[in-house]
Protein backbone atom coordinates (compact mmCIF):
# COMPACT_ATOMS: atom_id res chain seq x y z
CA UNK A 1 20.28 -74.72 22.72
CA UNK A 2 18.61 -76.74 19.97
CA UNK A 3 15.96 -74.32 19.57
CA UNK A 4 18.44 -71.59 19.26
CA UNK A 5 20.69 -73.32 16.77
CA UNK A 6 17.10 -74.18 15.24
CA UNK A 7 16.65 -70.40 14.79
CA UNK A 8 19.50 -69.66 13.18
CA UNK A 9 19.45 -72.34 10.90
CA UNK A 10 15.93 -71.21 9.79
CA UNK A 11 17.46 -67.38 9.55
CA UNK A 12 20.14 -69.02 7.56
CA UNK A 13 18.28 -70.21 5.34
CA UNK A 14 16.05 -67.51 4.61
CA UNK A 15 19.06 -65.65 3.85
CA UNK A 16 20.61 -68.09 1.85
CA UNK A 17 17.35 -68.11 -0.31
CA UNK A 18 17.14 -64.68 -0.94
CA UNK A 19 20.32 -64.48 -2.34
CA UNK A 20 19.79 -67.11 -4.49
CA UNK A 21 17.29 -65.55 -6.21
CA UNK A 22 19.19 -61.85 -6.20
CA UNK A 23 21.81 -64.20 -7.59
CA UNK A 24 20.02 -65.77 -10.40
CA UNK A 25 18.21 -62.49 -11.68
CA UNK A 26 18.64 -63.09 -15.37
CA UNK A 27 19.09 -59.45 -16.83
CA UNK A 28 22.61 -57.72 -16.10
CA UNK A 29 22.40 -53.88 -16.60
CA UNK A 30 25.52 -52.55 -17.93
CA UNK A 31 27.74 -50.14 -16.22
CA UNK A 32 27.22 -46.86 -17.51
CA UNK A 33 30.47 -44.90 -18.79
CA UNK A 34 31.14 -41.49 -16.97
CA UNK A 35 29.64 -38.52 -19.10
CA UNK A 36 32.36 -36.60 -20.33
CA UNK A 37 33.03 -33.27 -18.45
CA UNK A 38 32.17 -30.22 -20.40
CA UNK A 39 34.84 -28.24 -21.61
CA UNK A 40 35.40 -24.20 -21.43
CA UNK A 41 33.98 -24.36 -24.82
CA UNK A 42 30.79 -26.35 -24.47
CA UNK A 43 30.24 -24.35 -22.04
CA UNK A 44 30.32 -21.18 -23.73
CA UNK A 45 28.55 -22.75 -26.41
CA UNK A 46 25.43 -23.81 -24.10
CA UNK A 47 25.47 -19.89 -22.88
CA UNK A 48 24.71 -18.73 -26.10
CA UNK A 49 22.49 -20.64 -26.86
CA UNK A 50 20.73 -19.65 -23.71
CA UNK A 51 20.25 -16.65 -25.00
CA UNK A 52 16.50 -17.35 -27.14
CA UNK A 53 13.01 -15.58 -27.22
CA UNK A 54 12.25 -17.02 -23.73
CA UNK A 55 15.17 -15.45 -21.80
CA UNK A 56 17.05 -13.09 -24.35
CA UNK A 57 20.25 -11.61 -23.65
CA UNK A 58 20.03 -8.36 -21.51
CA UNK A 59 21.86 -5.42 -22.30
CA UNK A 60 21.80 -2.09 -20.15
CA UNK A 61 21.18 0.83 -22.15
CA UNK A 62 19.36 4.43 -21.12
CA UNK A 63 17.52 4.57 -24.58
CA UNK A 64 17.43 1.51 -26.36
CA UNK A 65 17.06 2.92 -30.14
CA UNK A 66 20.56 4.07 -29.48
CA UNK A 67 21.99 0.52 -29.04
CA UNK A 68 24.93 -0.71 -31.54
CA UNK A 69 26.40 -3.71 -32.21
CA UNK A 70 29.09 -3.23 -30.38
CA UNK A 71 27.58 -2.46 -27.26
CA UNK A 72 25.52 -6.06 -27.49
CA UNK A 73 29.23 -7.65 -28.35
CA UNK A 74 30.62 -5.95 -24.95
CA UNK A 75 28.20 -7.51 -23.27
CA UNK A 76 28.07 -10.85 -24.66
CA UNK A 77 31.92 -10.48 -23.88
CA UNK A 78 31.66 -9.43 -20.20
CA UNK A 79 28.83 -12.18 -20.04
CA UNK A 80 31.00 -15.16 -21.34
CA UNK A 81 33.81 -16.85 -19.79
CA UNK A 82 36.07 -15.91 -22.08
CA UNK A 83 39.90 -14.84 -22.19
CA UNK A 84 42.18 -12.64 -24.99
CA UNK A 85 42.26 -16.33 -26.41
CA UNK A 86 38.99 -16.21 -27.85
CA UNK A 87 37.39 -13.92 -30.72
CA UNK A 88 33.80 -13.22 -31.07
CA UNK A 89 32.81 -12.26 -34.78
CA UNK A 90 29.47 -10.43 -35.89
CA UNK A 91 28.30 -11.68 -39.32
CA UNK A 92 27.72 -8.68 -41.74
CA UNK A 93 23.95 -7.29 -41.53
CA UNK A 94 23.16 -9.60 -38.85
CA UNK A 95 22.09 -6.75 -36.30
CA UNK A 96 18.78 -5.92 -36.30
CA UNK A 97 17.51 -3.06 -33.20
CA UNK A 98 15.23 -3.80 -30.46
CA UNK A 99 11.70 -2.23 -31.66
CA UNK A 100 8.88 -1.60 -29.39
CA UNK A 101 5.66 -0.99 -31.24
CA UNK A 102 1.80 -0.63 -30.15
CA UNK A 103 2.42 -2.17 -26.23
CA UNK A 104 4.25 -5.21 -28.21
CA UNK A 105 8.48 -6.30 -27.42
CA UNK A 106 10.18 -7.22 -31.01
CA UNK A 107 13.39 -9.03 -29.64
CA UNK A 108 16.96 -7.40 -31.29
CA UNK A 109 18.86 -10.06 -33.10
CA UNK A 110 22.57 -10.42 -34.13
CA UNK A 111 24.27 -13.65 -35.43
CA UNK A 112 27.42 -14.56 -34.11
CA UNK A 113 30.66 -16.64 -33.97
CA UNK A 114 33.53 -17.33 -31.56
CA UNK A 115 36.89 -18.33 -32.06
CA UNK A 116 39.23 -20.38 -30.04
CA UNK A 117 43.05 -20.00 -30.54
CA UNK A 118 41.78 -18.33 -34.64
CA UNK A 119 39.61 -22.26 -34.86
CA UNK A 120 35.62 -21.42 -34.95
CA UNK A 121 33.81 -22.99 -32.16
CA UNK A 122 31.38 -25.69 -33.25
CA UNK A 123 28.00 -27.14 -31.52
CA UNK A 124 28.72 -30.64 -32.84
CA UNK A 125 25.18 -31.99 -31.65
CA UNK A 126 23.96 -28.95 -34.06
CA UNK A 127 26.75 -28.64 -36.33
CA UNK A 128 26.35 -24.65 -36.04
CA UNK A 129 28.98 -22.61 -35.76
CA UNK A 130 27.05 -19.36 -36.16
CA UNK A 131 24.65 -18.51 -33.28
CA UNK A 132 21.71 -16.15 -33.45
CA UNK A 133 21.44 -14.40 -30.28
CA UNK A 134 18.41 -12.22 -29.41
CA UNK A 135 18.57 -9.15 -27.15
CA UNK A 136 16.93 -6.64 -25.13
CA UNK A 137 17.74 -4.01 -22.28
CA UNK A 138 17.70 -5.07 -18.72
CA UNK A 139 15.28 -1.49 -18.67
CA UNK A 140 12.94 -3.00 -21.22
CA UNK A 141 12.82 -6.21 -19.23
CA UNK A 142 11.62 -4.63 -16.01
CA UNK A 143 9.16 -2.34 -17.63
CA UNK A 144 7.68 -5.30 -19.46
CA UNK A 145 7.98 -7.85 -16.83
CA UNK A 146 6.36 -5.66 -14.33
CA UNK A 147 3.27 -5.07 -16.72
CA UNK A 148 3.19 -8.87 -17.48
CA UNK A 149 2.82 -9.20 -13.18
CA UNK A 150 0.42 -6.72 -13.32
CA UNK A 151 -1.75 -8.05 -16.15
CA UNK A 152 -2.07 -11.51 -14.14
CA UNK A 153 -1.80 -10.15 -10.28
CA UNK A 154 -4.51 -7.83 -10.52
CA UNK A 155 -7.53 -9.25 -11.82
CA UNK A 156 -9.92 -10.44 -9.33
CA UNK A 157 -7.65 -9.45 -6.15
CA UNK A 158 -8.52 -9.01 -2.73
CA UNK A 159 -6.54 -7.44 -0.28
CA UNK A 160 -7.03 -6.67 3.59
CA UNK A 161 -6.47 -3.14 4.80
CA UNK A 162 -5.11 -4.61 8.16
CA UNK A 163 -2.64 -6.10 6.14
CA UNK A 164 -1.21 -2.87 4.66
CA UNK A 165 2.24 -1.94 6.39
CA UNK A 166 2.87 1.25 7.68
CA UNK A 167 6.37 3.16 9.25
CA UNK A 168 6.11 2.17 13.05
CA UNK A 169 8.79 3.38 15.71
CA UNK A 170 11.20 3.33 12.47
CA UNK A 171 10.36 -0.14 11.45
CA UNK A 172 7.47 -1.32 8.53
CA UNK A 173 4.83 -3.33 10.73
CA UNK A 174 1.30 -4.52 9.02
CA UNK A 175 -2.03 -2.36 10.55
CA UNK A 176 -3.38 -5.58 12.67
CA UNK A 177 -0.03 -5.85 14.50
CA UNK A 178 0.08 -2.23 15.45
CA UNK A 179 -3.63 -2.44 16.44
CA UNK A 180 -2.93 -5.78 18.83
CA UNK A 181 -0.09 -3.49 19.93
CA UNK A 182 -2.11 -0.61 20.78
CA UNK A 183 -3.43 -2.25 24.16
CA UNK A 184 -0.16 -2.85 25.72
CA UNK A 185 1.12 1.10 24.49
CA UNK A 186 -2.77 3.09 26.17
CA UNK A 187 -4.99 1.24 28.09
CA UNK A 188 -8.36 2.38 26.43
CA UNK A 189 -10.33 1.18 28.93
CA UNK A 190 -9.13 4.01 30.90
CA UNK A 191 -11.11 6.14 29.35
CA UNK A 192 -13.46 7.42 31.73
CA UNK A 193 -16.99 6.60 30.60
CA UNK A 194 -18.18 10.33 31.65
CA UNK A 195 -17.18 13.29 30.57
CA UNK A 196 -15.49 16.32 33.39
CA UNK A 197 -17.73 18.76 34.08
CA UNK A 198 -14.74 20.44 35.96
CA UNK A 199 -11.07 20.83 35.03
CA UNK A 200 -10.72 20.63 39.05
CA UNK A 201 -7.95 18.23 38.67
CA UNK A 202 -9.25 16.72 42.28
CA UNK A 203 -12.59 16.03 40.33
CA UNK A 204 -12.60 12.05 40.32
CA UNK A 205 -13.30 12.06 36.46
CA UNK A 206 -11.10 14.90 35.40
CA UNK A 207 -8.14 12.91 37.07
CA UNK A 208 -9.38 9.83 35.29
CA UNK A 209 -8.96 11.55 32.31
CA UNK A 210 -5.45 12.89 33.29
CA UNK A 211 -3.97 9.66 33.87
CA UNK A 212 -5.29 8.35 30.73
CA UNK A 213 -3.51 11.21 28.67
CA UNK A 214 -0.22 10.71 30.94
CA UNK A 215 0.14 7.14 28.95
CA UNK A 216 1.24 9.20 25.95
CA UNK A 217 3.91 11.29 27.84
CA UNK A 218 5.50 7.32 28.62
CA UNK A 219 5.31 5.76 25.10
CA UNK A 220 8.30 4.12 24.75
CA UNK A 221 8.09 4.09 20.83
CA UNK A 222 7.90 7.59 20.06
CA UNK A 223 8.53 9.41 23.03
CA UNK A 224 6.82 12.01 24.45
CA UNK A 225 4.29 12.67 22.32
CA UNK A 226 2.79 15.01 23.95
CA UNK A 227 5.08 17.64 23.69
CA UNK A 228 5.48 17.20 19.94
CA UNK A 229 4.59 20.74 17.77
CA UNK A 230 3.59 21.06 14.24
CA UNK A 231 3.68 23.79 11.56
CA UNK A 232 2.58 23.33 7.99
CA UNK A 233 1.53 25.26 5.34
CA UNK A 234 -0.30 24.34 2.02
CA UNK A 235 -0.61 26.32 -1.07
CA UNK A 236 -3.23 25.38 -3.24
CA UNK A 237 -5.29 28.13 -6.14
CA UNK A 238 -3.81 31.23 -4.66
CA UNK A 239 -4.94 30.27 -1.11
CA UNK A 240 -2.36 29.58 1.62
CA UNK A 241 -3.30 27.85 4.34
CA UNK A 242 -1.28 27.50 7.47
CA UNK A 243 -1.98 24.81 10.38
CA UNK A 244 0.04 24.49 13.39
CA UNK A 245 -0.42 23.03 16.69
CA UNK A 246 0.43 20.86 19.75
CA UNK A 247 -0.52 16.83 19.74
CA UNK A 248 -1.17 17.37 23.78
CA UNK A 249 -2.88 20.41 23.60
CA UNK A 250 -5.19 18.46 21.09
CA UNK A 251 -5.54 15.18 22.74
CA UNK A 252 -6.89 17.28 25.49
CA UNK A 253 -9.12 19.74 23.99
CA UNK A 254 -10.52 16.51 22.59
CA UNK A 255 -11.65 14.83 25.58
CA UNK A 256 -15.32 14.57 25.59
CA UNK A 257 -15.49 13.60 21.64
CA UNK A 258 -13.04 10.72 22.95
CA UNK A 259 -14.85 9.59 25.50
CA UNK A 260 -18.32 9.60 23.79
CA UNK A 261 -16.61 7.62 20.68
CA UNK A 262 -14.85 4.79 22.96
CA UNK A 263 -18.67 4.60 24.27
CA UNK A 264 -20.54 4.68 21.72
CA UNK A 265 -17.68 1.70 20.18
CA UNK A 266 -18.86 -0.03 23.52
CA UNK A 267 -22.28 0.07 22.52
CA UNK A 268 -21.80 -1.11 19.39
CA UNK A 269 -19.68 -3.97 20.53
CA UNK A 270 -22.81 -5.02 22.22
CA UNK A 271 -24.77 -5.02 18.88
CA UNK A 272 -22.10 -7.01 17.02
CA UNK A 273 -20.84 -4.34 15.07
CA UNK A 274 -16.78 -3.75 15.49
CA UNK A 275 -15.82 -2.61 11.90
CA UNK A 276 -13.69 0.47 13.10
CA UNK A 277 -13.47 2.46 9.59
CA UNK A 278 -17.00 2.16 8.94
CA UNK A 279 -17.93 2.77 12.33
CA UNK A 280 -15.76 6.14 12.50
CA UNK A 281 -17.90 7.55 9.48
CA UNK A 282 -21.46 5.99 10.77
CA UNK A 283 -20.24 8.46 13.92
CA UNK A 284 -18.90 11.15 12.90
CA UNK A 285 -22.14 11.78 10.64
CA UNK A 286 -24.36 11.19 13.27
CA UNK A 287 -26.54 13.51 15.22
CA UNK A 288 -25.01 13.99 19.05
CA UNK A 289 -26.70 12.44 21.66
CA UNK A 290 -26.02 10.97 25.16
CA UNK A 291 -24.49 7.47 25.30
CA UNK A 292 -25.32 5.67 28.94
CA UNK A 293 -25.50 9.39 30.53
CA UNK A 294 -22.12 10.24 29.36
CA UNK A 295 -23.21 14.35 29.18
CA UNK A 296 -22.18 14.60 26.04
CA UNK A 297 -25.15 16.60 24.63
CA UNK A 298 -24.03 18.88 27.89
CA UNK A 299 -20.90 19.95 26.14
CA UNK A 300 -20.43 23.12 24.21
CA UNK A 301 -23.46 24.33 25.49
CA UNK A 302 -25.07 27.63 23.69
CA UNK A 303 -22.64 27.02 20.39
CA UNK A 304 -24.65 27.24 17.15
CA UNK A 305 -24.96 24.90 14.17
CA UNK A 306 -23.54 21.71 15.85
CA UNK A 307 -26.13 19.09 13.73
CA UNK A 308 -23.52 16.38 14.01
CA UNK A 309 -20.52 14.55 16.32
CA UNK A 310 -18.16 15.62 13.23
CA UNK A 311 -19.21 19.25 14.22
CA UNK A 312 -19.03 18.71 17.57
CA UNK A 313 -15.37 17.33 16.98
CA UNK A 314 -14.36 20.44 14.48
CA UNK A 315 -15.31 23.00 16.95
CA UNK A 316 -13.45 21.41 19.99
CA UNK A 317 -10.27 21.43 17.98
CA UNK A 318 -10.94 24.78 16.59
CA UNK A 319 -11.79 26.86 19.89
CA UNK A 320 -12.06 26.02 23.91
CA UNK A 321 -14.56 23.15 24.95
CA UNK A 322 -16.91 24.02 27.53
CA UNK A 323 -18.10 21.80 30.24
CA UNK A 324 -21.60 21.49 31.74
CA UNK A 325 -20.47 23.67 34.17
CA UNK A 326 -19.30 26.63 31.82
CA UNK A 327 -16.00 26.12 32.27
CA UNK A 328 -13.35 26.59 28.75
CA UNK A 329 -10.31 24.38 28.06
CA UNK A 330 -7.20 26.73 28.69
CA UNK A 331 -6.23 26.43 25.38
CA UNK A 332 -7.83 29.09 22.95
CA UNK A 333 -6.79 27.44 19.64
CA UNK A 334 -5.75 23.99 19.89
CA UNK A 335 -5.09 23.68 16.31
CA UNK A 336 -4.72 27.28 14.41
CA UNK A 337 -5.39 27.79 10.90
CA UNK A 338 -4.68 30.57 9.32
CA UNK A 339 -5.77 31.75 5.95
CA UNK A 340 -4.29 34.05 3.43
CA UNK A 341 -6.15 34.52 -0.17
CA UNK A 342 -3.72 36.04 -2.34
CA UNK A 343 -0.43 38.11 -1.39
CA UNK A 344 -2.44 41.17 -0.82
CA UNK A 345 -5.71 40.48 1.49
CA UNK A 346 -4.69 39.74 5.26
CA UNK A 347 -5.09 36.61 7.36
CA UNK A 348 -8.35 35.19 8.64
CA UNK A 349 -8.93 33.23 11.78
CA UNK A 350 -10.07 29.96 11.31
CA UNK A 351 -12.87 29.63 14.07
CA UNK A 352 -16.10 27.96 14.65
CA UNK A 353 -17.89 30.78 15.12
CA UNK A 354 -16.98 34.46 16.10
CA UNK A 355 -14.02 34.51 13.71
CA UNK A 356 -13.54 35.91 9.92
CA UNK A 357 -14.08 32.46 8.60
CA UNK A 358 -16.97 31.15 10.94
CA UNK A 359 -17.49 27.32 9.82
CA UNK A 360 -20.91 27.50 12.02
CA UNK A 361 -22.08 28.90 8.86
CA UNK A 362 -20.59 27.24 6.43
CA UNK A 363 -22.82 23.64 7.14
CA UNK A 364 -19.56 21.91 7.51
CA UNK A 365 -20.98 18.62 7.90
CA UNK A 366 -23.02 19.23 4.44
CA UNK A 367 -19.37 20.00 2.66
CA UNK A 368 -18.21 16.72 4.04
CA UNK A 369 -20.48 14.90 2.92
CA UNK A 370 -20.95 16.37 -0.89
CA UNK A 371 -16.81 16.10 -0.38
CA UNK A 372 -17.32 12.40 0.55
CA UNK A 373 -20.39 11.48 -2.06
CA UNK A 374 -17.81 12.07 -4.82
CA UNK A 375 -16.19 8.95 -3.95
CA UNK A 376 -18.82 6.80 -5.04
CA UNK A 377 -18.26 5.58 -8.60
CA UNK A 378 -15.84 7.73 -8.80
CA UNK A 379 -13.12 8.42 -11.77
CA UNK A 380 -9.91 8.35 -10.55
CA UNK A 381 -8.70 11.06 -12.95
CA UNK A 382 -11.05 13.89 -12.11
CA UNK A 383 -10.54 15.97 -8.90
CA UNK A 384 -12.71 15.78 -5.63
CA UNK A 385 -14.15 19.59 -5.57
CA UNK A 386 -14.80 20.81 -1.64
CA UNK A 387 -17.25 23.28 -2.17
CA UNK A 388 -16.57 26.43 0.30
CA UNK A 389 -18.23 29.14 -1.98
CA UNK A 390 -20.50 30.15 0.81
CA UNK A 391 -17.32 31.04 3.39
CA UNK A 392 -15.25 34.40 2.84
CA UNK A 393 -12.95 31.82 0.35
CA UNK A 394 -15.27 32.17 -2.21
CA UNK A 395 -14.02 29.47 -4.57
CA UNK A 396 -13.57 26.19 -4.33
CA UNK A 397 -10.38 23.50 -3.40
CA UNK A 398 -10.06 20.95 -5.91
CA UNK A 399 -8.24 17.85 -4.83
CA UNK A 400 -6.45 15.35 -7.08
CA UNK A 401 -6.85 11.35 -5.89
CA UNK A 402 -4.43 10.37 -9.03
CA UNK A 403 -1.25 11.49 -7.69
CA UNK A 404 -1.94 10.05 -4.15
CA UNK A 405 -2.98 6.89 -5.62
CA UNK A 406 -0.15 6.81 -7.60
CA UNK A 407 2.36 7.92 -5.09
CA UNK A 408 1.70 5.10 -2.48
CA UNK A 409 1.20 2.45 -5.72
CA UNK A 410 4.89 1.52 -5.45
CA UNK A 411 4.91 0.79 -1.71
CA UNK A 412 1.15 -1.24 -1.86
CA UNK A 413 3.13 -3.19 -4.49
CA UNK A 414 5.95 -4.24 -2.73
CA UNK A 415 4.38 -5.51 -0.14
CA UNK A 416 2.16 -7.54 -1.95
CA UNK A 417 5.58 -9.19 -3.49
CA UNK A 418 5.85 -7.72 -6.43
CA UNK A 419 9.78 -7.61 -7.76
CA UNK A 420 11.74 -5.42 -6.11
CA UNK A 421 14.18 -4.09 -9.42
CA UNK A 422 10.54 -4.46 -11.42
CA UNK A 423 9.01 -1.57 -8.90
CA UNK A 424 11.93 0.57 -7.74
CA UNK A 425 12.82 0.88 -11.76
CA UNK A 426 9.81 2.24 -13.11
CA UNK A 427 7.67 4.93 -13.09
CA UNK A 428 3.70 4.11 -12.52
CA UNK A 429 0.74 6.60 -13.85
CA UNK A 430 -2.75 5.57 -14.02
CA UNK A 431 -4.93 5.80 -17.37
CA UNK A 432 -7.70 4.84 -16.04
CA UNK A 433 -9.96 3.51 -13.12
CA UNK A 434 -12.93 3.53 -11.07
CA UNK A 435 -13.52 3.67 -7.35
CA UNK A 436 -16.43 1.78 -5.78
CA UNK A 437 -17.99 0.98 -2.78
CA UNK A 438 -19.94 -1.79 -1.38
CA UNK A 439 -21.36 -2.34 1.82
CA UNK A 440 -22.83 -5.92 3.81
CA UNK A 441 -25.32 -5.95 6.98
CA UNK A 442 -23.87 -9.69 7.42
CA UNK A 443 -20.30 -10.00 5.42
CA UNK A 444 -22.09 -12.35 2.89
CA UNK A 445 -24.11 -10.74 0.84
CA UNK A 446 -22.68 -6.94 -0.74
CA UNK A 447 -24.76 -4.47 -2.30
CA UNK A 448 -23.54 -1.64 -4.15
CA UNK A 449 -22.96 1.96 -1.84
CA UNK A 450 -23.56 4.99 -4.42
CA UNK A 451 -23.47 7.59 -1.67
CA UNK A 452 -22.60 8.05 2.06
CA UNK A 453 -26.78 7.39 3.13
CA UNK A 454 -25.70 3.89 1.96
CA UNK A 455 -23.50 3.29 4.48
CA UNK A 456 -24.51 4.97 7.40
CA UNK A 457 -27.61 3.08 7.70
CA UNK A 458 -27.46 1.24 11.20
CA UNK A 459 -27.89 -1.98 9.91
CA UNK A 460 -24.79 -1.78 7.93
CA UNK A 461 -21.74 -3.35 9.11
CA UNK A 462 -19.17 -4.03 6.94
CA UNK A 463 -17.53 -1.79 3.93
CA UNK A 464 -14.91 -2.76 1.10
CA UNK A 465 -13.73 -0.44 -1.83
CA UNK A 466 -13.75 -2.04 -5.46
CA UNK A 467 -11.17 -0.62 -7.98
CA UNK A 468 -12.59 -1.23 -11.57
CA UNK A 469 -11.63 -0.59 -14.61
CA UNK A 470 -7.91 -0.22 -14.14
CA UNK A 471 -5.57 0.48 -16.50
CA UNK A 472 -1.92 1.57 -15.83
CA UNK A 473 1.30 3.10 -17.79
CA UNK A 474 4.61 1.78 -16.71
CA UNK A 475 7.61 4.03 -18.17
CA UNK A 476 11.10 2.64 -17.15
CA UNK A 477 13.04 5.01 -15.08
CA UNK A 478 16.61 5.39 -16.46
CA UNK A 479 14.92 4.61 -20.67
CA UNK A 480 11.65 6.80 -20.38
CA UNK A 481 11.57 5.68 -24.29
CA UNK A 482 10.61 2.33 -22.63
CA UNK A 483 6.83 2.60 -22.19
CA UNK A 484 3.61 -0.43 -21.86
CA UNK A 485 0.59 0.03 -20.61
CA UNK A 486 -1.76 -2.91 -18.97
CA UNK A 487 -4.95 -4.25 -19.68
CA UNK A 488 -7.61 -2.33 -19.60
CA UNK A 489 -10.15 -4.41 -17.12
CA UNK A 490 -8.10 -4.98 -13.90
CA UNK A 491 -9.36 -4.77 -11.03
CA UNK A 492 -9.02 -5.14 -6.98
CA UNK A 493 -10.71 -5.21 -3.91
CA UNK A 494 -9.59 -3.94 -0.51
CA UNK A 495 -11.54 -4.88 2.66
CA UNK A 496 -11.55 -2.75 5.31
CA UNK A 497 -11.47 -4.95 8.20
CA UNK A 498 -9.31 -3.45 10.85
CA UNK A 499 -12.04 -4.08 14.32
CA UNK A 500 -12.28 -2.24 17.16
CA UNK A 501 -11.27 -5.28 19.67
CA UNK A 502 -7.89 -3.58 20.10
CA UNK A 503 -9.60 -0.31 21.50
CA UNK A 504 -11.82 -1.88 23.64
């Protein structure tokens, strides 16, 4: 009991002590009064005077050299908590326009004052009772802000390709999730790793193949997508080109370029190499040969001027595969062009060989690549000629990169979280820019790529594309008088990193 009473005497003295010297503290502080709450007026007061250089009053307007004074008073009304008790005044030749001039914003001004009950409001900290406001349009603001982002966004920026979103089963999913998603949609590694000699469909390897293309028929994102038919013509120089077909009849007449790609990814796999993009070009360029016995070189025996697997893959789309055995796919034109030059000459079957138009002869794989070479260093406003002088055509097909570019330039910038009402309200055109390639054998050390040869070397493994020299035009949408253009030096950098893990 002692020691208990003993304990609280000692805690009651340690209290006792500390308030003592709370107690004796010799400074008193002393109680602050309440500020007083703004009034209606102060408040109005402190919104105008919001209004400066840094974050000028707004005013919507479709062409802002038509503004008046009265339309920046209706809006300096509707923006003011104001009532019919309160007046605002415009002082004589205070209004002065908006002006934009060489790429640079001149702020609108206007000096004004408000009445209360006829008795002029007063900043009493200021003693002003006229306020100069500055202005601009809510247009001019998104144009310019949107530059501004682009000015400091752009330099130096590096983006992912798997990162780039794209319309899945109705719903915007980045690349690298739809790739990890692939697996659980087709099982790749059903691929059989040999390809039919039969279409028997008892044939062990012919009904591995069938059950592989059945996973398409049971997709539960898009269907059957197997019975899905397409028909689409382009018109380009007086040349009309239809191309229609059937995804299953495709998939199928596919089969052994399919199988001998999933193997030679295998084998690549094996040498450390899983860049998909780049290793879809090193592929498709290379000359066809037999991948762990697969019989690929067995297929499409006797057809002429195959010299590469991107041949090999034309002509199987273009006319019946043949098996090692003889046999032809059922289907006679799994994907039909058809070609009419001019409104008077008739159409011409698009064929491998044995048709009007027989790309056997044309050294398709050469026009693919002189199509491809222009890439490198590449100015984004001239067009990408595809050279098919030496097929009944006769001409050329030019194609134009700067509207593509610029067509998918307002979707690549949203999702790289850029403003919404900054992108959606403006129109984007390049001036100027330069595409570039540059290729790694270890994802360290990049070297420039000046033509295709660069990158198909087999000791090359990774690829990115460098944008240089960029330069852009933003025009607002509902003002098209609103118009800045960017810096003249940005630049980006996309790798293209998507793997082939999710395919094999």
């Amino acid at each position: 009991m002692k020691k208990l009473l003993s304990i609280l005497g000692a805690l009651g003295l340690t209290t006792t002590g500390v308030s003592s010297v709370v107690g004796c503290h010799p400074h008193k502080v002393a109680p602050q009064p309440d500020p007083a709450p703004a009034t209606k007026d102060d408040k109005i007061i402190n919104k105008i005077e919001s209004w400066s250089q840094n974050s000028p009053l707004l005013v919507n307007s479709k062409n802002f050299r038509n503004l008046t004074a009265q339309d920046v008073k209706k809006t300096i009304s509707n923006q003011l908590p104001i009532d019919q008790t309160y007046q605002i005044k415009i002082k004589d030749g205070s209004f002065h326009d908006v002006k934009v001039d060489n790429n640079q914003l001149i702020d609108g001004t206007i000096i004004i004052s408000i009445l209360h009950n006829d008795k002029i409001l007063v900043d009493k900290q200021k003693q002003l009772s006229e306020f100069n406001i500055k202005f601009a349009t809510q247009e001019i603001s998104d144009t310019e802000k949107l530059v501004n982002d682009l000015n400091q966004k752009t330099p130096g920026s590096v983006e992912n390709i798997s990162d780039f979103q794209i319309n899945f089963g109705g719903t915007s999913l980045p690349l690298k999730l739809i790739m990890n998603l692939l697996p659980s949609l087709v099982k790749f590694n059903n691929l059989p790793t040999k390809i039919p000699t039969t279409f028997n469909q008892n044939d062990p390897v012919q009904k591995q193949w069938i059950a592989f293309v059945q996973q398409f028929a049971n997709l539960p994102v898009v269907g059957n997508i197997l019975k899905i038919n397409f028909n689409q013509t382009f018109d380009s120089s007086g040349v009309k080109i239809n191309i229609s077909g059937n995804v299953g009849d495709i998939i199928n007449a596919l089969a052994p370029d399919l199988i001998h790609f999933h193997n030679f990814l295998i084998q690549q796999k094996a040498d450390k190499h899983s860049n998909l993009l780049l290793l879809l070009i090193q592929y498709l360029f290379a000359t066809p040969q037999d991948i762990n016995n697969d019989g690929f070189t067995k297929v499409d025996s006797g057809t002429t001027k195959i010299t590469s697997n991107l041949d090999h893959l034309i002509c199987d789309l273009l006319q019946p595969w043949k098996t090692a055995q003889g046999e032809k796919f059922s289907v006679k034109r799994p994907i039909a062009i058809d070609v009419v030059k001019y409104v008077t000459m008739p159409v011409y079957w698009d064929k491998w060989e044995l048709a009007d138009i027989e790309l056997a002869k044309v050294g398709i794989t050469n026009v693919f690549k002189n199509t491809l070479n222009q890439l490198f260093n590449h100015d984004v406003n001239k067009d990408i000629t595809v050279d098919f002088s030496v097929s009944v055509l006769k001409e050329d097909i030019h194609l134009q990169l700067k509207p593509l570019i610029e067509k998918a330039l307002p979707t690549f910038l949203l999702q790289q979280g850029y403003d919404d009402n900054e992108v959606n309200n403006n129109n984007i055109s390049i001036l100027s820019g330069t595409i570039k390639f540059e290729s790694s054998t270890n994802g360290q050390t990049w070297l420039a790529a000046n033509n295709l040869d660069d990158i198909l070397k087999a000791d090359v493994q990774n690829l990115r594309i460098k944008l240089d020299n960029l330069q852009f035009k933003v025009t607002s949408k509902a003002d098209p008088t609103i118009s800045f253009v960017t810096n003249k030096d940005l630049a980006t950098e996309i790798n293209l990193d998507l793997t082939t893990d999710p395919l094999l």
